[in-house]
C-alpha atoms as a PDB file:
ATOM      1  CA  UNK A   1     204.255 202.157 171.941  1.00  0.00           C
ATOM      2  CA  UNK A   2     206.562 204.682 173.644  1.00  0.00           C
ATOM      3  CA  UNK A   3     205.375 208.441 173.540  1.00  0.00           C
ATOM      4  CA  UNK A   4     209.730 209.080 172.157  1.00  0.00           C
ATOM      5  CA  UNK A   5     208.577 205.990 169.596  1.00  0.00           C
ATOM      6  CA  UNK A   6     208.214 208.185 166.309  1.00  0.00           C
ATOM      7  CA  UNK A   7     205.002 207.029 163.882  1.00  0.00           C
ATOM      8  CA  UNK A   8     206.634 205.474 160.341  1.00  0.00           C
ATOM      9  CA  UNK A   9     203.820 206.501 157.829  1.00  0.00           C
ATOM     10  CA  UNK A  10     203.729 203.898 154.967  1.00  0.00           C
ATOM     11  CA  UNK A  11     205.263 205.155 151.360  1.00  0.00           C
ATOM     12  CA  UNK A  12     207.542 201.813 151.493  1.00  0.00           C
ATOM     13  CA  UNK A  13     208.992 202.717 155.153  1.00  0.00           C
ATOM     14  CA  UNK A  14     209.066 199.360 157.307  1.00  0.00           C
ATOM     15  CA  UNK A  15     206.700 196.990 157.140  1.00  0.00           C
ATOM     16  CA  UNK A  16     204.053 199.101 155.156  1.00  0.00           C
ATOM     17  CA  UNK A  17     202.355 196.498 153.047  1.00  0.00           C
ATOM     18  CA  UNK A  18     201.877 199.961 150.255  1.00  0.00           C
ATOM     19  CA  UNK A  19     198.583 201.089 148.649  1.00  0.00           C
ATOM     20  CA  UNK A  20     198.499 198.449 145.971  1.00  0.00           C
ATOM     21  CA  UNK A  21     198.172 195.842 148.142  1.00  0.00           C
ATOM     22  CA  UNK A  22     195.397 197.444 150.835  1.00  0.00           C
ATOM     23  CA  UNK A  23     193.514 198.322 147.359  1.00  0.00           C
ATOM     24  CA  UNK A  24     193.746 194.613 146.014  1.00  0.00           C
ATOM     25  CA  UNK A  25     193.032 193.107 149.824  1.00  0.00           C
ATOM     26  CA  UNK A  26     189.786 195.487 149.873  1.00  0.00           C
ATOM     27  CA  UNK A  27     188.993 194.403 146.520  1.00  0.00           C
ATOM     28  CA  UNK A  28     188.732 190.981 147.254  1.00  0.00           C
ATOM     29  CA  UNK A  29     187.170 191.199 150.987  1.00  0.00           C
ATOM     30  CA  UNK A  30     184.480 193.460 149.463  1.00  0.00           C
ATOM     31  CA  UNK A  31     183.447 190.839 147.080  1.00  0.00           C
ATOM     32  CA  UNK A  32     183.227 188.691 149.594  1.00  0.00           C
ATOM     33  CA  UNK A  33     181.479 191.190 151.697  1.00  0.00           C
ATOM     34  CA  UNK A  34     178.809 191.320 148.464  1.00  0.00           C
ATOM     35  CA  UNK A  35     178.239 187.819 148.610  1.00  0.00           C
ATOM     36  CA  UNK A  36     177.304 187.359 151.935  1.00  0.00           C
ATOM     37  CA  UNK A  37     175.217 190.144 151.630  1.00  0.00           C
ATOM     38  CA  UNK A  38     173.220 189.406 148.609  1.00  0.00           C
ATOM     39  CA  UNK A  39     172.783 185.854 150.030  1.00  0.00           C
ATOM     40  CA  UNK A  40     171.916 187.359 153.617  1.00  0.00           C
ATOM     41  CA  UNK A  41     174.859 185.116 154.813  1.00  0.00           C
ATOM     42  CA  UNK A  42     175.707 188.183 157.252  1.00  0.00           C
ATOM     43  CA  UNK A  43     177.809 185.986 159.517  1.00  0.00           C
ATOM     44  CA  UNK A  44     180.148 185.371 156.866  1.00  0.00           C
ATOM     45  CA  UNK A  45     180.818 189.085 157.402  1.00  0.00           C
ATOM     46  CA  UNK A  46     180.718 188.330 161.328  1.00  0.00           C
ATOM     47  CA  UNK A  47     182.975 185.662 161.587  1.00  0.00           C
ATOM     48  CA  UNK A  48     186.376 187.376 158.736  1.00  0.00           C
ATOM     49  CA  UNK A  49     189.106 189.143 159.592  1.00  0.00           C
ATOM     50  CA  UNK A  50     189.753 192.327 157.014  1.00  0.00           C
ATOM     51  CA  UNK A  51     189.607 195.165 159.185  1.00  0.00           C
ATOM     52  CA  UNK A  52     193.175 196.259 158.609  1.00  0.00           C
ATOM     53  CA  UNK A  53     192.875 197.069 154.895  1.00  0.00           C
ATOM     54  CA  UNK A  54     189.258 197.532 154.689  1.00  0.00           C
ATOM     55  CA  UNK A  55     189.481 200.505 157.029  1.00  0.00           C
ATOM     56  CA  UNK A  56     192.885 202.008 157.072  1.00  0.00           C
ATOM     57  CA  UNK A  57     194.130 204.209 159.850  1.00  0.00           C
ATOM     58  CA  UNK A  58     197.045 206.137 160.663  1.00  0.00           C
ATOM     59  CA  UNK A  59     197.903 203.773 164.179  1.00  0.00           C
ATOM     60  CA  UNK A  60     199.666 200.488 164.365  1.00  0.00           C
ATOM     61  CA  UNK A  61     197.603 197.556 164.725  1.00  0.00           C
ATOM     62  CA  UNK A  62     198.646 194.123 165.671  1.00  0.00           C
ATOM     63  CA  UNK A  63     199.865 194.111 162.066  1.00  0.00           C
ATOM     64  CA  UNK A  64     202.155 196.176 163.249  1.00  0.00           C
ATOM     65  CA  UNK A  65     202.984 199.243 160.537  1.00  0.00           C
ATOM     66  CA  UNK A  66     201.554 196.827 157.404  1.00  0.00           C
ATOM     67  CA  UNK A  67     197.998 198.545 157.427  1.00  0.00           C
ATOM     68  CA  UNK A  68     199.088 201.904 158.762  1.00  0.00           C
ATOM     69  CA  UNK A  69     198.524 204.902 156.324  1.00  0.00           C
ATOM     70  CA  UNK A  70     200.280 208.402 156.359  1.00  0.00           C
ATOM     71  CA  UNK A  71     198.559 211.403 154.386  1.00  0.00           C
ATOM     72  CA  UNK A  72     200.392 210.723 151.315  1.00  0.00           C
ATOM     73  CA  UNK A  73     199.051 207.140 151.865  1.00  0.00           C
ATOM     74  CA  UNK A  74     195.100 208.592 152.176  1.00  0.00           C
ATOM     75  CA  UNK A  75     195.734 210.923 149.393  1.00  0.00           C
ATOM     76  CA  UNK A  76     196.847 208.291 146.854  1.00  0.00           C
ATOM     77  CA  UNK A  77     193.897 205.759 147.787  1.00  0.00           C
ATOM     78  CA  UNK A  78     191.586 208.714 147.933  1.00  0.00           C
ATOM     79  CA  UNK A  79     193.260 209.297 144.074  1.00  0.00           C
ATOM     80  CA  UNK A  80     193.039 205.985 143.083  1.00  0.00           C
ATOM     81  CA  UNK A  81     190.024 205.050 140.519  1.00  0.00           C
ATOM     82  CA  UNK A  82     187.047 203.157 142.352  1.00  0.00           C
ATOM     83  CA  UNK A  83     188.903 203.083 146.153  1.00  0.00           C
ATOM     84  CA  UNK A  84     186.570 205.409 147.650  1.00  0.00           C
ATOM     85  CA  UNK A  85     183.059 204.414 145.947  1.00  0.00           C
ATOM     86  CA  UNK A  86     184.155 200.481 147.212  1.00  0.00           C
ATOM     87  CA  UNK A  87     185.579 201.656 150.177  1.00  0.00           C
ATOM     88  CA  UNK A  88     182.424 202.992 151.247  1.00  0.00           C
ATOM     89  CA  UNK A  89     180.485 199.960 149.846  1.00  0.00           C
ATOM     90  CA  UNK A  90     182.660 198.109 152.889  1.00  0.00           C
ATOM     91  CA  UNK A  91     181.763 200.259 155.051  1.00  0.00           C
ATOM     92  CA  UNK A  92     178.067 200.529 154.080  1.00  0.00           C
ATOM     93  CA  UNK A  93     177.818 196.350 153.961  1.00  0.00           C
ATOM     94  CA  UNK A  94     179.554 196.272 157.288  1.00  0.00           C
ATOM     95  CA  UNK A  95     176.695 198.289 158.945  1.00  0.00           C
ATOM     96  CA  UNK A  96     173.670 196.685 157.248  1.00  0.00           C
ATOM     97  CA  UNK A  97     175.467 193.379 158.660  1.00  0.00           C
ATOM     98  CA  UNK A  98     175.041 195.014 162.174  1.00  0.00           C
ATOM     99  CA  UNK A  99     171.504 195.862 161.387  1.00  0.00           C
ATOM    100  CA  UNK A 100     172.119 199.528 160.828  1.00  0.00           C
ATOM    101  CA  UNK A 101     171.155 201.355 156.897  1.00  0.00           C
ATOM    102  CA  UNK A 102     174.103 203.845 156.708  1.00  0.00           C
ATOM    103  CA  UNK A 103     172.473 205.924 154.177  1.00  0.00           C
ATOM    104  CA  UNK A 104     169.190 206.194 156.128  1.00  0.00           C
ATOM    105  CA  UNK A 105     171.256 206.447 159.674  1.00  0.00           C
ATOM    106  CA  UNK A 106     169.012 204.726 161.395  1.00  0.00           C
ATOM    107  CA  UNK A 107     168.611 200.464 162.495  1.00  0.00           C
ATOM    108  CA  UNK A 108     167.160 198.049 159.780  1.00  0.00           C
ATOM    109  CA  UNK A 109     163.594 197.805 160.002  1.00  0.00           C
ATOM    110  CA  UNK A 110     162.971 194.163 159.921  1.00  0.00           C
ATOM    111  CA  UNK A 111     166.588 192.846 160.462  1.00  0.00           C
ATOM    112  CA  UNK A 112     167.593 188.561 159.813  1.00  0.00           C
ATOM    113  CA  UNK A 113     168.387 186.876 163.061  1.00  0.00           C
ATOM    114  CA  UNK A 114     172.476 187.275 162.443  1.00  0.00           C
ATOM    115  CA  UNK A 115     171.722 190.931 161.211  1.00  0.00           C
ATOM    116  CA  UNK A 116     172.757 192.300 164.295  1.00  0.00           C
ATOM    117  CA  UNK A 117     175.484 194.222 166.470  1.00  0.00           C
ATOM    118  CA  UNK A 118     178.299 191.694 166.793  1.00  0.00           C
ATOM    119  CA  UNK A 119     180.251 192.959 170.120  1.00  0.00           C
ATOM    120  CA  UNK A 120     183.369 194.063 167.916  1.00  0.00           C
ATOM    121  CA  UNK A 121     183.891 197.435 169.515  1.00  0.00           C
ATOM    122  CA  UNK A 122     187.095 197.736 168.076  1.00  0.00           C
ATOM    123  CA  UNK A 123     186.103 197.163 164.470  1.00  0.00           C
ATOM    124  CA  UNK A 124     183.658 199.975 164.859  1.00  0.00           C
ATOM    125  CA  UNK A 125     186.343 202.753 166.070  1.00  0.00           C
ATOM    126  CA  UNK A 126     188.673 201.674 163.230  1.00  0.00           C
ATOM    127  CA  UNK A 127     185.723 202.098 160.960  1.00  0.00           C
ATOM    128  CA  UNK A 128     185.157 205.320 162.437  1.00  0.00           C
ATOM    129  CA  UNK A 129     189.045 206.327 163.329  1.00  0.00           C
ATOM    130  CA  UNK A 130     189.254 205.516 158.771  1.00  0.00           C
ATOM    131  CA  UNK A 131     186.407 207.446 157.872  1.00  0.00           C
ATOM    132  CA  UNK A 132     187.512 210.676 159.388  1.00  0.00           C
ATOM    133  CA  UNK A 133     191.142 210.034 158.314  1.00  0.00           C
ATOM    134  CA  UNK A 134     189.576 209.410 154.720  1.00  0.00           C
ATOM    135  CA  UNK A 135     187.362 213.027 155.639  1.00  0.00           C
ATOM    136  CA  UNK A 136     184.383 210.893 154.867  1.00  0.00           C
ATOM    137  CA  UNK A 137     181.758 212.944 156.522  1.00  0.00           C
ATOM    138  CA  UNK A 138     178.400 211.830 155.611  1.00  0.00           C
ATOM    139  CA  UNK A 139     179.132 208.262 156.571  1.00  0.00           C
ATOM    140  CA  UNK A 140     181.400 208.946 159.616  1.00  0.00           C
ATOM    141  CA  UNK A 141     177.989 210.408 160.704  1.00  0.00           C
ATOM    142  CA  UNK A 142     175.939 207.749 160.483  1.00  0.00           C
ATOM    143  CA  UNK A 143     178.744 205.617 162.156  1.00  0.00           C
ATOM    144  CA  UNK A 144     178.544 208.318 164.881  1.00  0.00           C
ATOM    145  CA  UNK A 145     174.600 207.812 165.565  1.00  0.00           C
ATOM    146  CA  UNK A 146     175.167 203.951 165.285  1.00  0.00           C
ATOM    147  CA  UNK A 147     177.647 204.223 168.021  1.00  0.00           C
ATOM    148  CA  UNK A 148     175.686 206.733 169.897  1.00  0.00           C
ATOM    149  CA  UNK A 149     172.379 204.161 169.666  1.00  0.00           C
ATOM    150  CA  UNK A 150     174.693 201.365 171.018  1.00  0.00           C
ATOM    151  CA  UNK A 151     175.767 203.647 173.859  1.00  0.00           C
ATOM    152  CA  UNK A 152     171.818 204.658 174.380  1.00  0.00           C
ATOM    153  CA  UNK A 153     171.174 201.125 175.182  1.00  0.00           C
ATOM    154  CA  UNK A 154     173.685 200.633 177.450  1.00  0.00           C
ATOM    155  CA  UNK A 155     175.966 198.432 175.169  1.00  0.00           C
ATOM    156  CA  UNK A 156     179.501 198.073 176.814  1.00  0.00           C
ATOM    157  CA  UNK A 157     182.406 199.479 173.891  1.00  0.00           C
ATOM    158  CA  UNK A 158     185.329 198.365 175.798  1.00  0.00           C
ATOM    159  CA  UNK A 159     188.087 196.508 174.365  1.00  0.00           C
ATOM    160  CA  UNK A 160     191.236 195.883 175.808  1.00  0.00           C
ATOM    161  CA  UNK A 161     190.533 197.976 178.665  1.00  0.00           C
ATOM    162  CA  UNK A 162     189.369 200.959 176.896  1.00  0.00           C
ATOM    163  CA  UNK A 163     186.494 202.592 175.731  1.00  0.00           C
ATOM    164  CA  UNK A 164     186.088 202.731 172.187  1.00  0.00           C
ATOM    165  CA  UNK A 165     183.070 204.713 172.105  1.00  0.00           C
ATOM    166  CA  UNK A 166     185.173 207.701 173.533  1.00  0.00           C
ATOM    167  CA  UNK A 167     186.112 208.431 169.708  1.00  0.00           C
ATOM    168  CA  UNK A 168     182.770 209.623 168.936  1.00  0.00           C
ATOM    169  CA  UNK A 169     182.470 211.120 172.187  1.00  0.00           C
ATOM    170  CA  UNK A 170     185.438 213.549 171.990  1.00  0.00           C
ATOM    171  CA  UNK A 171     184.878 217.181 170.943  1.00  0.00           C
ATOM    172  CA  UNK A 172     184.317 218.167 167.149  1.00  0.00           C
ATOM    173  CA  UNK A 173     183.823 214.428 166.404  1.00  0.00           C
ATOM    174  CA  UNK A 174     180.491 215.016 164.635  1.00  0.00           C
ATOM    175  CA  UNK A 175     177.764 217.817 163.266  1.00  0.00           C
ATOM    176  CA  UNK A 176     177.284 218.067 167.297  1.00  0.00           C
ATOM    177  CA  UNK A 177     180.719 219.556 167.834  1.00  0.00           C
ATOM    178  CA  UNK A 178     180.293 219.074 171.680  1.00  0.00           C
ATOM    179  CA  UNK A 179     181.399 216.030 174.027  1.00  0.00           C
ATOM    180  CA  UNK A 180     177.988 214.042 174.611  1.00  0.00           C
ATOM    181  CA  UNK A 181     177.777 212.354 178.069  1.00  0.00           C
ATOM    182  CA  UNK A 182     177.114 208.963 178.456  1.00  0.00           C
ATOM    183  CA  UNK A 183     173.863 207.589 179.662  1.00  0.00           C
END
């Protein structure tokens, strides 16, 4: 994208899919998202494609514009009855599938085989990238120390050529309100 390229927020501008639909595609990925976790089947969760509506953000994606949410956008999902509580489910679900307890921020103590990090840096910044847009503190912290324990043990972030560990690097990101250093 061109730096002159102006951002089209959604509220039924281009291709913006509109809140109903990122509700009703969340709806029905978190169900499946329950499934597989209740039957441990965590690479059902590995192996789907859902980032787009399960953690919206305010950049174009390969999807183009479909997924991408203004702050009218995040104020109607944030208004809309059960979107945040499920929302966070996702995100929770998504993390114990990577072996990490988001409420506890810190790893899974005795984790199944496939409960593990999956190399899917980018699905971890959008997760990250959503939760801030959504003001989502408590959780974008415990996203924060996963990332930051990846990053301890020297597991690469990079996709496409850039780092996408930088987001919870970069100043004010976190309660630490300073850039870390990497190891």
């Amino acid at each position: 994208m061109l730096d002159t390229e102006p951002i089209i927020y959604g509220c039924g501008v281009g291709e913006f899919v509109g809140c109903e639909q990122i509700v009703r595609q969340l709806g029905e990925t978190l169900g499946m998202f329950r499934e597989a976790e209740a039957r441990g089947e965590w690479s059902r969760i590995h192996g789907a494609h859902y980032d787009w509506w399960m953690f919206p953000i305010d950049q174009p994606s390969s999807h183009g514009y479909a997924y991408t949410v203004g702050p009218a956008d995040v104020n109607e999902l944030k208004d809309t009855p059960g979107f945040i509580a499920d929302y966070l489910d996702g995100v929770r679900i998504l993390l114990l599938s990577w072996g990490w307890d988001l409420h506890r921020r810190s790893l899974v103590d005795q984790p199944a085989h496939d409960q593990v990090w999956q190399h899917w840096p980018i699905r971890l910044e959008k997760c990250g990238r959503s939760l801030r847009l959504f003001d989502e503190r408590s959780a974008y912290a415990s996203v924060r120390d996963y990332t930051l324990t990846l990053i301890r043990n020297e597991v690469p972030l990079m996709y496409r050529g850039r780092d996408c560990g930088d987001l919870f690097l970069e100043q004010g990101s976190g309660e630490l309100g300073r850039r870390e250093s990497r190891p």
